[in-house]
Protein backbone atom coordinates (compact mmCIF):
# COMPACT_ATOMS: atom_id res chain seq x y z
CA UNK A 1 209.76 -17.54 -72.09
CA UNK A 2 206.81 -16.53 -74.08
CA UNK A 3 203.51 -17.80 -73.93
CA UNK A 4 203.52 -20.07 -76.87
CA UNK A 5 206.00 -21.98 -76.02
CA UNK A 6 205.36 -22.65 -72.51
CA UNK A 7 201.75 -24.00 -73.85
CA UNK A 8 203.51 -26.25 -76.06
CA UNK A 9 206.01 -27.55 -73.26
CA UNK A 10 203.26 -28.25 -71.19
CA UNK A 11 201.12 -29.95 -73.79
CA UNK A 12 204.50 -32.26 -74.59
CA UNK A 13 205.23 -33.05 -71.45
CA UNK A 14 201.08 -33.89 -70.77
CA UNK A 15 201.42 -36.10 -74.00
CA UNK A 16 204.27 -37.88 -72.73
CA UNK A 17 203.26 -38.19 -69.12
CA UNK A 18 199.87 -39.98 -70.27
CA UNK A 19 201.68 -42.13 -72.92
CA UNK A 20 203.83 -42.98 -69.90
CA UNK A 21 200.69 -44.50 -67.56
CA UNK A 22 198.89 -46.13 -70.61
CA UNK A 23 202.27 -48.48 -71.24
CA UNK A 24 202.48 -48.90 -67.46
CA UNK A 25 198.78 -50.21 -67.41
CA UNK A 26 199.74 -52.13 -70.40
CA UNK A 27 202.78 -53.61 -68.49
CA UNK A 28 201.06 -54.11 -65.24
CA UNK A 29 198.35 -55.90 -67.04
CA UNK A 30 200.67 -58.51 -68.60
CA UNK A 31 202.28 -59.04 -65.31
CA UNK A 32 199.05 -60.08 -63.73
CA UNK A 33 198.03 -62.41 -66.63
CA UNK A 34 201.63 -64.16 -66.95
CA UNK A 35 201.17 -64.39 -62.88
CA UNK A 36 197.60 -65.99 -63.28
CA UNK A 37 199.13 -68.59 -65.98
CA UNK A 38 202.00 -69.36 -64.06
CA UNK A 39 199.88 -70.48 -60.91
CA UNK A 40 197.95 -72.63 -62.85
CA UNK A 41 200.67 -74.36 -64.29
CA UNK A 42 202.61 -74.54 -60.41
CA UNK A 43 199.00 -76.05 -59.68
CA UNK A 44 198.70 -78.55 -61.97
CA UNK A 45 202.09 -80.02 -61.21
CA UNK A 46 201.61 -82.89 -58.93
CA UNK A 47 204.35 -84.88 -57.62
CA UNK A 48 203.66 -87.70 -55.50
CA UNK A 49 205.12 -87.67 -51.87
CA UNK A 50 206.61 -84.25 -53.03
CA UNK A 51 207.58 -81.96 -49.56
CA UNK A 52 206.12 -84.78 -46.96
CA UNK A 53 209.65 -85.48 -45.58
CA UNK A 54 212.80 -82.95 -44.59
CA UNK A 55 215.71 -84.25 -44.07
CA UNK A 56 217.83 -82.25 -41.50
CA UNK A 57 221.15 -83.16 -40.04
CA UNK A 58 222.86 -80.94 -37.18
């Protein structure tokens, strides 16, 4: 393999690999803000008497 194109494999595969962490930053970032929106709307459910008895038979 000559010079050249080992330069241009590596560059590729460079390319690719960043492309690769700035859509997993992307994906990790959306996780966290669909997270933070879901807990505020599980918060701001209220159901009266909601989990202060369990039933339980044996």
């Amino acid at each position: 393999m000559n010079i050249g194109a080992l330069s241009v494999s590596m560059a590729t595969s460079s390319a690719s690999q960043s492309m690769n962490i700035l859509m997993l930053d992307k994906v990790l970032d959306t996780a966290e803000e669909t997270s933070d929106v879901l807990t505020e709307m599980m918060d701001s459910v209220t159901i009266p008497g909601l989990g202060e008895h369990i039933d339980i038979r044996v």
